[in-house]
PDB file of N, CA and C in Angstrom:
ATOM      1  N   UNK A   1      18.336   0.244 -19.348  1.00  0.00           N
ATOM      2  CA  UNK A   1      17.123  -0.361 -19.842  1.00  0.00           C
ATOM      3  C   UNK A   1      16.156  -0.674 -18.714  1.00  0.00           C
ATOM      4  N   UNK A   2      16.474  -1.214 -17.487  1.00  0.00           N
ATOM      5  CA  UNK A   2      15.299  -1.955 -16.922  1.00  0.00           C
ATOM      6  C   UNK A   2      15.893  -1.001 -15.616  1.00  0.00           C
ATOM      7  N   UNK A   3      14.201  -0.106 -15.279  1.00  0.00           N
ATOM      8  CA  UNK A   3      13.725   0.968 -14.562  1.00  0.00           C
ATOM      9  C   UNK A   3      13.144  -0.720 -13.317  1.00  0.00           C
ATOM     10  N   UNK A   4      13.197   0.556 -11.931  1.00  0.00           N
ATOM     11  CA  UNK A   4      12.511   0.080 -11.117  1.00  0.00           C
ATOM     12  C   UNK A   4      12.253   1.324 -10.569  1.00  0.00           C
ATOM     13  N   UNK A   5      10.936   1.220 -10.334  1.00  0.00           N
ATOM     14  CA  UNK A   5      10.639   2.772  -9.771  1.00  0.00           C
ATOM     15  C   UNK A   5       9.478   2.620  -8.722  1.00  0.00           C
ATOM     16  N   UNK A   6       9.783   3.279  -6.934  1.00  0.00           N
ATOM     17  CA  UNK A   6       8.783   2.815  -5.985  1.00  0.00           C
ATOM     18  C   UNK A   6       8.320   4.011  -5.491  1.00  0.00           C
ATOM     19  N   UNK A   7       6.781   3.987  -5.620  1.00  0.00           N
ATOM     20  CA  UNK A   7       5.774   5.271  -4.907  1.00  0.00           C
ATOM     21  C   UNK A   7       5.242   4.671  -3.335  1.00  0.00           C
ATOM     22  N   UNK A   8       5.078   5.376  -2.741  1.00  0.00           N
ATOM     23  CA  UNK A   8       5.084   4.627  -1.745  1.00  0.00           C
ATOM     24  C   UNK A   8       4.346   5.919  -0.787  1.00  0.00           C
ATOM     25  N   UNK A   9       3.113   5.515   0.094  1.00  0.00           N
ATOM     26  CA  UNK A   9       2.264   6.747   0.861  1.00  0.00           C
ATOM     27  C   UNK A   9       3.385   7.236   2.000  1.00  0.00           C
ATOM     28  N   UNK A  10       4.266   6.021   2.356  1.00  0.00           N
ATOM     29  CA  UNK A  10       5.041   6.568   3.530  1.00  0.00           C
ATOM     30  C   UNK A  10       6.162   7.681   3.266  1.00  0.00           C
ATOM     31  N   UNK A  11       6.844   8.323   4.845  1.00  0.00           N
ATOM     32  CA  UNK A  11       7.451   9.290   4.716  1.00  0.00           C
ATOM     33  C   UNK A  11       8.462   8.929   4.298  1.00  0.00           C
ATOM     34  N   UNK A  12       9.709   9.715   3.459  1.00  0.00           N
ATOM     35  CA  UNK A  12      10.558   9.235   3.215  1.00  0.00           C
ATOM     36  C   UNK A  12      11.717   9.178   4.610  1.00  0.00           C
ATOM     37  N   UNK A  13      12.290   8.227   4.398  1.00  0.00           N
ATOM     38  CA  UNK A  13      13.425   7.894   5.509  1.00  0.00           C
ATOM     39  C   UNK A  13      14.597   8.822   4.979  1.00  0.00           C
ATOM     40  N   UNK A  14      15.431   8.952   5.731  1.00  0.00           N
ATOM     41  CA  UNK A  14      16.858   9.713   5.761  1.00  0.00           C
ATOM     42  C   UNK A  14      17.267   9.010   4.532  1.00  0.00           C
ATOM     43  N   UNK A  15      18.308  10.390   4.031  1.00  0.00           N
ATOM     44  CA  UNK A  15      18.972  10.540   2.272  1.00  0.00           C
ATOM     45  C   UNK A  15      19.825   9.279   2.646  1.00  0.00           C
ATOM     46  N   UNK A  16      20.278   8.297   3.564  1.00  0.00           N
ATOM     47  CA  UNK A  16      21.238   7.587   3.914  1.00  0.00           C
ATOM     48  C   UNK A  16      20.665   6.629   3.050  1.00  0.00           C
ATOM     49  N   UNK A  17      19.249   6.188   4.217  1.00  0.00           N
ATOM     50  CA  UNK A  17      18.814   4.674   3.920  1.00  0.00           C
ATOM     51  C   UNK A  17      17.732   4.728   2.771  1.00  0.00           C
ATOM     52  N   UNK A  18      17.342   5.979   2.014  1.00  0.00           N
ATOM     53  CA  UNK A  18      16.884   5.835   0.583  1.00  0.00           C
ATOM     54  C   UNK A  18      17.629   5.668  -0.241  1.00  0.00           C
ATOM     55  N   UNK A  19      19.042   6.088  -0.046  1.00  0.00           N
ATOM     56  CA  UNK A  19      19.954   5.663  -1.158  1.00  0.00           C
ATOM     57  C   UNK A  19      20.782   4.206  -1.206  1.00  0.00           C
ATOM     58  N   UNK A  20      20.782   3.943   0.143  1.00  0.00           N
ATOM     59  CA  UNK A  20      20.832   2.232   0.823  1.00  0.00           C
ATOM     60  C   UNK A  20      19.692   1.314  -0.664  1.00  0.00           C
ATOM     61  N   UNK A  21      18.323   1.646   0.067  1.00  0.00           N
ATOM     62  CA  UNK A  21      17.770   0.870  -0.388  1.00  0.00           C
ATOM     63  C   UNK A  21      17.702   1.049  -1.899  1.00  0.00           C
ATOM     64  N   UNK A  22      17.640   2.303  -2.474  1.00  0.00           N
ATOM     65  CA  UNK A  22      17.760   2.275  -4.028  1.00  0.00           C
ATOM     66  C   UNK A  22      18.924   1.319  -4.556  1.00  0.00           C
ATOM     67  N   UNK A  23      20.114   1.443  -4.156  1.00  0.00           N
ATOM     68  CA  UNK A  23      21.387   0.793  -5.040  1.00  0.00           C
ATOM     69  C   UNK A  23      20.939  -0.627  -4.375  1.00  0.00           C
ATOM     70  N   UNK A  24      20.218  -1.106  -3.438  1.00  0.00           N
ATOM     71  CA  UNK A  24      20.142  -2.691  -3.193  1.00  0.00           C
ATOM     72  C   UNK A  24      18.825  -2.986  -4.083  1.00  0.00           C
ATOM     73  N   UNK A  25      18.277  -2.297  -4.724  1.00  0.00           N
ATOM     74  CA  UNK A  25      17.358  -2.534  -5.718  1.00  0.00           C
ATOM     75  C   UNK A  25      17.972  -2.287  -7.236  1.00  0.00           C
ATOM     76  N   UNK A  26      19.176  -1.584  -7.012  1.00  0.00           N
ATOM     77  CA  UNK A  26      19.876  -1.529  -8.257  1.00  0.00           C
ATOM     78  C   UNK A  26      20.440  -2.774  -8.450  1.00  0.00           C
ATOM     79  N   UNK A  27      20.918  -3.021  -7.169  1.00  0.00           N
ATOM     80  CA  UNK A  27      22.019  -4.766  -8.095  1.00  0.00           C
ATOM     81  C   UNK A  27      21.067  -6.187  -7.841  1.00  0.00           C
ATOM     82  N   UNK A  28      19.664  -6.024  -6.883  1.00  0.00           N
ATOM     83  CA  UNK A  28      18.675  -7.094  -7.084  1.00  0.00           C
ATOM     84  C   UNK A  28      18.294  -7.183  -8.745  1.00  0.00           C
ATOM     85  N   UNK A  29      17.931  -5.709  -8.942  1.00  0.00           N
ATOM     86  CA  UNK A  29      17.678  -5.862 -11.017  1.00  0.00           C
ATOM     87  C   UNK A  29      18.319  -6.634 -11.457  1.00  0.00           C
ATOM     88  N   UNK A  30      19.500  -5.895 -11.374  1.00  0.00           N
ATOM     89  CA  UNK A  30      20.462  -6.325 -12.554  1.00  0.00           C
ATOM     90  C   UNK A  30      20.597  -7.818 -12.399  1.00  0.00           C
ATOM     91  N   UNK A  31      20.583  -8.524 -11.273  1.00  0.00           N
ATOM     92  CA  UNK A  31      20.797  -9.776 -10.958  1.00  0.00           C
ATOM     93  C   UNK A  31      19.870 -10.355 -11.689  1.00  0.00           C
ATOM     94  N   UNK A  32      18.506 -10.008 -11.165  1.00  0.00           N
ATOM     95  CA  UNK A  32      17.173 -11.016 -11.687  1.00  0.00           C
ATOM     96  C   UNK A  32      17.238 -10.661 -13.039  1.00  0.00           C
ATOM     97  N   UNK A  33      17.608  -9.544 -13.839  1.00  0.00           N
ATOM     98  CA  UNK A  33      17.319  -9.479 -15.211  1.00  0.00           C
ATOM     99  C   UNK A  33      18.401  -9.887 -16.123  1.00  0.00           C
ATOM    100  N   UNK A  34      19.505 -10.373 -15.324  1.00  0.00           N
ATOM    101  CA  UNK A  34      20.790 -10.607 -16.257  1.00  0.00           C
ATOM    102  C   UNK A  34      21.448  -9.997 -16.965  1.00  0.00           C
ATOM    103  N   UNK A  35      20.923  -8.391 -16.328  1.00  0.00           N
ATOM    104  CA  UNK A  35      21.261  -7.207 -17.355  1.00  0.00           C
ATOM    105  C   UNK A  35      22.485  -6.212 -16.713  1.00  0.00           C
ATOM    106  N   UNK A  36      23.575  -5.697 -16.955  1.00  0.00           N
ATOM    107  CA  UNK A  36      24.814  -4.854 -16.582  1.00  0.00           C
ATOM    108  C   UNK A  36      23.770  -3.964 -15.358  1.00  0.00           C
ATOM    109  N   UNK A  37      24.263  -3.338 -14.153  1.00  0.00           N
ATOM    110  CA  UNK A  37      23.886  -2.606 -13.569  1.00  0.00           C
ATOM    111  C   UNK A  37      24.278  -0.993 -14.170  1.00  0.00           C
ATOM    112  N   UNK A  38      25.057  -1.484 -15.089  1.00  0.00           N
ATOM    113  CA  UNK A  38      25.401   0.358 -15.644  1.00  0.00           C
ATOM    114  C   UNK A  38      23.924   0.657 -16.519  1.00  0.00           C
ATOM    115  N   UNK A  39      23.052   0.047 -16.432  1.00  0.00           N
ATOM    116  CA  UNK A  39      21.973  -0.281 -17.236  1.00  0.00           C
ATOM    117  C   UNK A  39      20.586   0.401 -16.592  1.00  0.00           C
ATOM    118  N   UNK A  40      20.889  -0.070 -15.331  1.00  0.00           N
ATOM    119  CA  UNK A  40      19.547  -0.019 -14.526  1.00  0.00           C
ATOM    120  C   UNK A  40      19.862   1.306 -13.974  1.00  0.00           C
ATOM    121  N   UNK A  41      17.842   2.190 -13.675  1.00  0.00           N
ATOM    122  CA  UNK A  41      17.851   3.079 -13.037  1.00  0.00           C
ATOM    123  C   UNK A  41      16.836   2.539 -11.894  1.00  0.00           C
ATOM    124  N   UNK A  42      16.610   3.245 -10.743  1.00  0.00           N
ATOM    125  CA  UNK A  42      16.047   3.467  -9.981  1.00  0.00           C
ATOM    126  C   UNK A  42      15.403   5.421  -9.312  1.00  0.00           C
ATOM    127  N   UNK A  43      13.901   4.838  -9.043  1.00  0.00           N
ATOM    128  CA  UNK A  43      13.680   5.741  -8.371  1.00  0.00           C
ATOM    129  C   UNK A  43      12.779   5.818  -7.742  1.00  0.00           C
ATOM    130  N   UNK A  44      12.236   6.739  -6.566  1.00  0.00           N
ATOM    131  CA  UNK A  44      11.715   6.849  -5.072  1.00  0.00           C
ATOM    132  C   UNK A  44      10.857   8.075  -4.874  1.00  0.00           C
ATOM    133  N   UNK A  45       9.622   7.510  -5.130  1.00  0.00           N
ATOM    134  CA  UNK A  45       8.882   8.533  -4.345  1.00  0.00           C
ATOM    135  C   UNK A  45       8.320   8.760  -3.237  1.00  0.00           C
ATOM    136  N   UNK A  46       8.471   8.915  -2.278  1.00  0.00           N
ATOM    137  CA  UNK A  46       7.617   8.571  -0.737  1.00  0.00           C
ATOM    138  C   UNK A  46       6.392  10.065  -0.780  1.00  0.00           C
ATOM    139  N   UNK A  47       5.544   9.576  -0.111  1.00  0.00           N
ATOM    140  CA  UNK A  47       4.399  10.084   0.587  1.00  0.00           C
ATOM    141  C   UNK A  47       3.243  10.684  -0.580  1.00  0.00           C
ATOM    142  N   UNK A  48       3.091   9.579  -1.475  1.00  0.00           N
ATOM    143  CA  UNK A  48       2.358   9.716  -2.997  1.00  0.00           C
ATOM    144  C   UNK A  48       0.614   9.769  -1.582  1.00  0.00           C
ATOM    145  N   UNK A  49       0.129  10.149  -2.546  1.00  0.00           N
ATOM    146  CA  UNK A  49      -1.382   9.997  -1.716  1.00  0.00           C
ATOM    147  C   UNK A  49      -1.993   8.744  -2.132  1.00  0.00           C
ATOM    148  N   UNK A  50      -2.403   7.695  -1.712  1.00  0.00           N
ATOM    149  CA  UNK A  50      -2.572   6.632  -1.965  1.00  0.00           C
ATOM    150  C   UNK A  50      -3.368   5.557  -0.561  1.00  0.00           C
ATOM    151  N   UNK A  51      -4.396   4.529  -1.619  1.00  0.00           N
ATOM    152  CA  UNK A  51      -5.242   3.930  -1.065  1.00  0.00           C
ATOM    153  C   UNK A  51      -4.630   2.550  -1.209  1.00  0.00           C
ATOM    154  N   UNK A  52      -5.398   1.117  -0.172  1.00  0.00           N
ATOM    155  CA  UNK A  52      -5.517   0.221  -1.029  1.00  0.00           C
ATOM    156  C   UNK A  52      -6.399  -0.663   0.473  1.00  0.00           C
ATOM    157  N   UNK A  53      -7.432  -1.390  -0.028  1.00  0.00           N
ATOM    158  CA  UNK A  53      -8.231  -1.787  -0.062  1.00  0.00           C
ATOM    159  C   UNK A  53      -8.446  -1.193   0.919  1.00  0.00           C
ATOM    160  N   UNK A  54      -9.093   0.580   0.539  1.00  0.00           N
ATOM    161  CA  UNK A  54     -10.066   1.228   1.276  1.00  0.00           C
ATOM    162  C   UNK A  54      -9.171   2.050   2.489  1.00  0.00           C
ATOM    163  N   UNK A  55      -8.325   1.974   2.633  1.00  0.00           N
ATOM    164  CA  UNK A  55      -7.522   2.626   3.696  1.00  0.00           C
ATOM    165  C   UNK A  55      -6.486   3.275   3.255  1.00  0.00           C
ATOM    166  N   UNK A  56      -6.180   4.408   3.984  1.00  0.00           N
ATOM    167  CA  UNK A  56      -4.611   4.863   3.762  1.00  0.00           C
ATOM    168  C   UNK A  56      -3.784   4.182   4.730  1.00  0.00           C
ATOM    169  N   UNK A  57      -3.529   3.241   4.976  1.00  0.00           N
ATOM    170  CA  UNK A  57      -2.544   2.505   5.785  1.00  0.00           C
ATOM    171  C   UNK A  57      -1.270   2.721   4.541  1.00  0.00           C
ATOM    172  N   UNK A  58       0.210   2.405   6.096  1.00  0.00           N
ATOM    173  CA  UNK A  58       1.073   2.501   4.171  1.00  0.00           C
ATOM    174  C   UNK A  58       0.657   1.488   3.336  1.00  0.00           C
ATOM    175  N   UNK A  59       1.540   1.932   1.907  1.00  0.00           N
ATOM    176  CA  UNK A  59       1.036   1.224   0.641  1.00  0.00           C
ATOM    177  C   UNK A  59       2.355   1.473  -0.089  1.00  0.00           C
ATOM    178  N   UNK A  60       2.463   0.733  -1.101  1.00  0.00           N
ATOM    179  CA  UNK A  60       3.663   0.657  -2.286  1.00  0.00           C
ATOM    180  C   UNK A  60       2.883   0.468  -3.288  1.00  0.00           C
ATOM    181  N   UNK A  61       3.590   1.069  -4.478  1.00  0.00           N
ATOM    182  CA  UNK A  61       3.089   0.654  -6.316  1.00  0.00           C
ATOM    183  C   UNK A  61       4.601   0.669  -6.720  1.00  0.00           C
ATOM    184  N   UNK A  62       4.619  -0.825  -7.058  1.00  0.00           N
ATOM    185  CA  UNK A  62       6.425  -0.848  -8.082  1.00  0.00           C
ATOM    186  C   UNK A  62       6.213  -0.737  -9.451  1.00  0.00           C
ATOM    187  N   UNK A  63       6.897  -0.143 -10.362  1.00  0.00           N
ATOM    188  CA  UNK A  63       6.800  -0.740 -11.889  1.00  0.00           C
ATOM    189  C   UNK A  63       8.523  -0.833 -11.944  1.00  0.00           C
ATOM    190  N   UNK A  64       8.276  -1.855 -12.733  1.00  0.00           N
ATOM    191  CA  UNK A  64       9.980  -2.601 -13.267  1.00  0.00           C
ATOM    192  C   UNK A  64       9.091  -2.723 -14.678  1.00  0.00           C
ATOM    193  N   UNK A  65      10.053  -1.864 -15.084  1.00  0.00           N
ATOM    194  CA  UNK A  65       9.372  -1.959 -17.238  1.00  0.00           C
ATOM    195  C   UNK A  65      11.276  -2.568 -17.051  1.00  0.00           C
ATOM    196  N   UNK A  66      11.161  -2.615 -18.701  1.00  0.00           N
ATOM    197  CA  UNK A  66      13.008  -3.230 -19.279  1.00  0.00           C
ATOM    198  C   UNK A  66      12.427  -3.991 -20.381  1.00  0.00           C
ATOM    199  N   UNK A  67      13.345  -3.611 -21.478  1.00  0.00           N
ATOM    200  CA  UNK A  67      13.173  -3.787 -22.727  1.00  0.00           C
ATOM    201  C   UNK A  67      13.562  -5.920 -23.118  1.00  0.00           C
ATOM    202  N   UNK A  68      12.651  -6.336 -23.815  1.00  0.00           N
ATOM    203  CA  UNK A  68      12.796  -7.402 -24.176  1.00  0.00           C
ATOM    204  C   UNK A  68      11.648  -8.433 -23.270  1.00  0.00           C
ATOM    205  N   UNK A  69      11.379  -9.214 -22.836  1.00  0.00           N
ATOM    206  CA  UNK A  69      10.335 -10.087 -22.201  1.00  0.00           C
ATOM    207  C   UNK A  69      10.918 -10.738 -20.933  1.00  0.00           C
ATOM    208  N   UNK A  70       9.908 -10.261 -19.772  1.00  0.00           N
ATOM    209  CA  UNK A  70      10.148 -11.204 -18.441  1.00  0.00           C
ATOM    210  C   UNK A  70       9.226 -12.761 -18.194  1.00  0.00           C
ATOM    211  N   UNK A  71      10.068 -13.680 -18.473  1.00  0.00           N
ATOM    212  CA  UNK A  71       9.532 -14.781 -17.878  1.00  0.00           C
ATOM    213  C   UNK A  71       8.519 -14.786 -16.646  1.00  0.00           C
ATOM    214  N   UNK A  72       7.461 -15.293 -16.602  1.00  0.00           N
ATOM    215  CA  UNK A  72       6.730 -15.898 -15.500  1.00  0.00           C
ATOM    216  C   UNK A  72       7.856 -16.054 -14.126  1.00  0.00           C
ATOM    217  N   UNK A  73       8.624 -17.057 -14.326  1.00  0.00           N
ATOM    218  CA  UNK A  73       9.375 -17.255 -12.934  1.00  0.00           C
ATOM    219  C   UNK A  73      10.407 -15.952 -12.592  1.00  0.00           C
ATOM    220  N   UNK A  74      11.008 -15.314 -13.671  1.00  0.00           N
ATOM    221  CA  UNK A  74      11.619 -13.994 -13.214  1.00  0.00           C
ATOM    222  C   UNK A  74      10.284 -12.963 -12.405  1.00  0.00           C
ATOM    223  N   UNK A  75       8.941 -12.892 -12.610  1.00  0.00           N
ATOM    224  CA  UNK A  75       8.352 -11.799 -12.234  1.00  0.00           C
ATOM    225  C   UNK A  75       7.982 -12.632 -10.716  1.00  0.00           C
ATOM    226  N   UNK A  76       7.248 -13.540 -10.453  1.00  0.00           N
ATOM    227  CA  UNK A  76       7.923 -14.318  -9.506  1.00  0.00           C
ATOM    228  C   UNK A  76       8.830 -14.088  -8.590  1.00  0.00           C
ATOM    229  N   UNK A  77       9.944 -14.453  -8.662  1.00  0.00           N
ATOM    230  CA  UNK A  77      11.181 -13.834  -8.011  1.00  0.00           C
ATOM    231  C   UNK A  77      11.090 -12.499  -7.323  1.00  0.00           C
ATOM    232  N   UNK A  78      10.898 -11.861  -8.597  1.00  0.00           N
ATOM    233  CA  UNK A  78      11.153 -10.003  -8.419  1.00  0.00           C
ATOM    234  C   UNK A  78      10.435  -9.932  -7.558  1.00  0.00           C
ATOM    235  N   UNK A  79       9.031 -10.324  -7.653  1.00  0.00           N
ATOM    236  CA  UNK A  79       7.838  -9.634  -6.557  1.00  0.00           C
ATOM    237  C   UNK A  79       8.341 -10.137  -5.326  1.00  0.00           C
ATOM    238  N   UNK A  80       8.545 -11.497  -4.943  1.00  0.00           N
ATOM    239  CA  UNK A  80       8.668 -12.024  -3.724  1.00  0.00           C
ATOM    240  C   UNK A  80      10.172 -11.203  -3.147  1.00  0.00           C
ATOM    241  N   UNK A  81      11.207 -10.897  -4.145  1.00  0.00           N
ATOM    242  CA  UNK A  81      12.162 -10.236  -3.467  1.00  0.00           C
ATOM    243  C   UNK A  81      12.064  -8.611  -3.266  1.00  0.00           C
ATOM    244  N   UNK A  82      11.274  -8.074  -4.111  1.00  0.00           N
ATOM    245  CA  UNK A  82      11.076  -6.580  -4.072  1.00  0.00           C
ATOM    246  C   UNK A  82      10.096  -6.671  -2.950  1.00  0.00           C
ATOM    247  N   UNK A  83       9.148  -6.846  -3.236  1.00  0.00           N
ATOM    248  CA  UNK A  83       7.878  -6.563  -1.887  1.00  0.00           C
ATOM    249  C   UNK A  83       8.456  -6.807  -0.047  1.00  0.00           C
ATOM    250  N   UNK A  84       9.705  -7.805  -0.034  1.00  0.00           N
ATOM    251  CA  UNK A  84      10.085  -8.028   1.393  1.00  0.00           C
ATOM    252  C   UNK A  84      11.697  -6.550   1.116  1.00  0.00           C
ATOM    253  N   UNK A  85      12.270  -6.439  -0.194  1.00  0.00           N
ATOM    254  CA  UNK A  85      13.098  -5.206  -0.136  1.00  0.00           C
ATOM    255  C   UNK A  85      12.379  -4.058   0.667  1.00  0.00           C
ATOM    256  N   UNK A  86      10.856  -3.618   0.602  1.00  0.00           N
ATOM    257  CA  UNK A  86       9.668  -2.715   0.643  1.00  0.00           C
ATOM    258  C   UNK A  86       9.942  -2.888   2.236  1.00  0.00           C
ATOM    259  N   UNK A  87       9.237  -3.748   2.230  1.00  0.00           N
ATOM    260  CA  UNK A  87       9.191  -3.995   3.774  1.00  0.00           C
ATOM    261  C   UNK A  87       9.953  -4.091   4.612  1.00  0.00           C
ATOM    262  N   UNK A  88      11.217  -4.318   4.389  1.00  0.00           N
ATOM    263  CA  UNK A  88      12.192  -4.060   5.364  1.00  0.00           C
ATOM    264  C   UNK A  88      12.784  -2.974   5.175  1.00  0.00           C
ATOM    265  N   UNK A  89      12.835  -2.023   4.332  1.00  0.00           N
ATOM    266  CA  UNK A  89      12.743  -0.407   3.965  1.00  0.00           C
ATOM    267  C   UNK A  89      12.637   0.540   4.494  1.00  0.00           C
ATOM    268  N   UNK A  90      11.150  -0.055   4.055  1.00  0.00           N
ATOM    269  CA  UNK A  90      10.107   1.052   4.164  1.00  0.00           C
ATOM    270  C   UNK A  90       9.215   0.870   5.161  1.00  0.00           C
ATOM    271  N   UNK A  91       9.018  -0.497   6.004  1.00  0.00           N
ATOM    272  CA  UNK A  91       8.224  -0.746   6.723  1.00  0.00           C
ATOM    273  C   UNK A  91       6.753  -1.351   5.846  1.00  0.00           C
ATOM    274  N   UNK A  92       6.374  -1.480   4.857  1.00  0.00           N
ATOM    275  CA  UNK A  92       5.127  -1.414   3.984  1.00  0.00           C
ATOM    276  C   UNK A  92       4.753  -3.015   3.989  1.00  0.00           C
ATOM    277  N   UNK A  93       3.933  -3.581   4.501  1.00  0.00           N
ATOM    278  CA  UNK A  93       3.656  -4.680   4.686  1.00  0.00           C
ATOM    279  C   UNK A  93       3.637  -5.620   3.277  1.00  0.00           C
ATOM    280  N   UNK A  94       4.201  -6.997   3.058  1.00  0.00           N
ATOM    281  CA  UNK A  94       3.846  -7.345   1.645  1.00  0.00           C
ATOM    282  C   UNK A  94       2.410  -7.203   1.209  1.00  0.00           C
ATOM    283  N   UNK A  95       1.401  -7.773   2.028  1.00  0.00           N
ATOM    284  CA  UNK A  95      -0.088  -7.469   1.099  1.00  0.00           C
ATOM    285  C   UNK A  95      -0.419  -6.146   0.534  1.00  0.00           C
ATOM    286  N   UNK A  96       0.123  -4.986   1.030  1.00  0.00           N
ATOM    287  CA  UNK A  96      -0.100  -3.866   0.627  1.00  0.00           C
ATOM    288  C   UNK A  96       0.712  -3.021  -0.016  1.00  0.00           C
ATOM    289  N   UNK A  97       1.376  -3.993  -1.077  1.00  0.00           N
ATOM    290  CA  UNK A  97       2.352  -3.679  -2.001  1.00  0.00           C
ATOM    291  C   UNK A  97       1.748  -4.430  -3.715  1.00  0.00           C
ATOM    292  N   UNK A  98       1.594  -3.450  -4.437  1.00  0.00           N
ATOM    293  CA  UNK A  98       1.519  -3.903  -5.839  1.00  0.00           C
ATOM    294  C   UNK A  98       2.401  -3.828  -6.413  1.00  0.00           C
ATOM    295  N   UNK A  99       3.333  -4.518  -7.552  1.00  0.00           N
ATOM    296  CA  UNK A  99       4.467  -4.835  -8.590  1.00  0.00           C
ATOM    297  C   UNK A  99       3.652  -4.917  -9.934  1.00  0.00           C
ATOM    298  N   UNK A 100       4.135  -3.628 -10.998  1.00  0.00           N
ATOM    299  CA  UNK A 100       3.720  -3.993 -12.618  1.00  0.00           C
ATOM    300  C   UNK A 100       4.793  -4.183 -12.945  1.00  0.00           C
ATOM    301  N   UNK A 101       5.048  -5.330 -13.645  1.00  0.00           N
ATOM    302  CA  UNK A 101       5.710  -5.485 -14.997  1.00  0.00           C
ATOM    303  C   UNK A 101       5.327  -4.795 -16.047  1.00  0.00           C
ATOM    304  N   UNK A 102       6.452  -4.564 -16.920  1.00  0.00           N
ATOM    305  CA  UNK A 102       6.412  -4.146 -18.213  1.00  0.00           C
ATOM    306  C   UNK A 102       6.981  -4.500 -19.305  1.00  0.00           C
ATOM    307  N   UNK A 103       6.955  -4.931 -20.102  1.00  0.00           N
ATOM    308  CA  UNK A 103       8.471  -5.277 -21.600  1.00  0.00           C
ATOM    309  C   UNK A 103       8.003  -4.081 -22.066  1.00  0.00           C
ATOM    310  N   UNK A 104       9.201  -3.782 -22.820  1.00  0.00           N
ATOM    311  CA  UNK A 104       9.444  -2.170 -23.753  1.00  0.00           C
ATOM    312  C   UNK A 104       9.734  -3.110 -25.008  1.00  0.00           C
ATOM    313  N   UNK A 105       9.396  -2.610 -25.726  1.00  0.00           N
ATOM    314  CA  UNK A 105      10.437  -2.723 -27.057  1.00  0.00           C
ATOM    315  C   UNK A 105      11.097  -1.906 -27.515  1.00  0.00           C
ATOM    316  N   UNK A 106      12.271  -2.422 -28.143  1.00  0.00           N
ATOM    317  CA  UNK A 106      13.363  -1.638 -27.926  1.00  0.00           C
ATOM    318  C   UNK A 106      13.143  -0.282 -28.109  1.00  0.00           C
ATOM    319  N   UNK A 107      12.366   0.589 -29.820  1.00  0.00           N
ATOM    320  CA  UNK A 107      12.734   1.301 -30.241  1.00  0.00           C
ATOM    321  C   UNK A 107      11.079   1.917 -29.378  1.00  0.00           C
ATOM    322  N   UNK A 108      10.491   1.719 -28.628  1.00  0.00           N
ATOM    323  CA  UNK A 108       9.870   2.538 -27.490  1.00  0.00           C
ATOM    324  C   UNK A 108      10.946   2.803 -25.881  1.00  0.00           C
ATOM    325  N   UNK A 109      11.863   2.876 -26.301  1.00  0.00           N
ATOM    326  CA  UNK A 109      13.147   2.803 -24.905  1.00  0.00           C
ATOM    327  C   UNK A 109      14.265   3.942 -25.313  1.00  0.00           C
ATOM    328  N   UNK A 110      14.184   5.192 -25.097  1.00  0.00           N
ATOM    329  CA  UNK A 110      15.087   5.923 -25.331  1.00  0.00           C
ATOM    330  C   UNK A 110      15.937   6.051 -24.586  1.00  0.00           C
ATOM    331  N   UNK A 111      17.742   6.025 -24.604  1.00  0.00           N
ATOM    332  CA  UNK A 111      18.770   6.492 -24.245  1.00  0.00           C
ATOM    333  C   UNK A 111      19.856   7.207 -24.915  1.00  0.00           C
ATOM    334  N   UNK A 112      20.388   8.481 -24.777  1.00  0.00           N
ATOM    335  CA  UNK A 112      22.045   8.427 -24.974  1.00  0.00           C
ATOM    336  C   UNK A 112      21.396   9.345 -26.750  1.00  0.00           C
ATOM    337  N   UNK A 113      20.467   9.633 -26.423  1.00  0.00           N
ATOM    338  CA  UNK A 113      19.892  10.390 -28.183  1.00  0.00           C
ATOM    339  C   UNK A 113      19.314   9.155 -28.702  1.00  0.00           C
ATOM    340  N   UNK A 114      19.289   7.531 -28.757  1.00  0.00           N
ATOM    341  CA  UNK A 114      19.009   7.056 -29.354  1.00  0.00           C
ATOM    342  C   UNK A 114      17.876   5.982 -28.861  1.00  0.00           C
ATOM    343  N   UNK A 115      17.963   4.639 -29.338  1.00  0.00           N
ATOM    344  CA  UNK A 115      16.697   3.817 -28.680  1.00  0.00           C
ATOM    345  C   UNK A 115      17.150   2.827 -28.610  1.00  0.00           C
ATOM    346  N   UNK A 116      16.890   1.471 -27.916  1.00  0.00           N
ATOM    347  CA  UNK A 116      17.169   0.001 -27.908  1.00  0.00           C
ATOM    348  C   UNK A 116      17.275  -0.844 -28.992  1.00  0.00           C
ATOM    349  N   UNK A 117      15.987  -0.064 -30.161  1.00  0.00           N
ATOM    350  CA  UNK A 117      15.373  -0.995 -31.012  1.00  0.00           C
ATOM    351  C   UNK A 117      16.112  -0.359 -32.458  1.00  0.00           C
TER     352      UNK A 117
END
């Protein structure tokens, strides 16, 4: 159910420490969302073409969608712990990192042939 997925202008680092940092974003999810990690996906795009305020300096865009509603203090959390995950990564400074939330409902959430809802 609950995707975290990071684009990011920089190069990608060695298959080691992208897969490092994906599964430490796999069990940060599951933690902050209270949800099974057999649950959560992750995924990584490095060297998206990308701006932010006017420069190509690096940059990050997160979306964490997951079916059902994130509290205020869970998105909170996430950002302050994902954006320093980024940065010690990826190198990507926190100001120049954006985080969307998303809620799904269920039966917009397909898995397994079927849906959440």
């Amino acid at each position: 159910m609950p995707l975290i997925k990071v684009q990011s202008s920089v190069a990608s680092p060695e298959s080691a420490a992208v897969e490092a940092m994906l599964k430490q974003l796999s069990k940060s999810l599951a933690q902050h969302m209270g949800k099974p990690e057999a649950y959560i996906m992750t995924a990584f795009e490095p060297e998206v073409a990308m701006t932010f305020a006017g420069t190509t300096e690096p940059a990050c865009y997160i979306e964490i969608k997951s079916v059902g509603s994130m509290k205020p203090e869970q998105t909170l959390a996430m950002s302050q712990d994902f954006c320093q995950q980024v940065q010690d990564s990826l190198g990507v400074p926190l100001e120049r990192t954006y985080i969307e939330f998303a809620d799904a409902k269920g039966y917009m959430w397909g898995w397994n042939g079927s849906t959440f809802g």
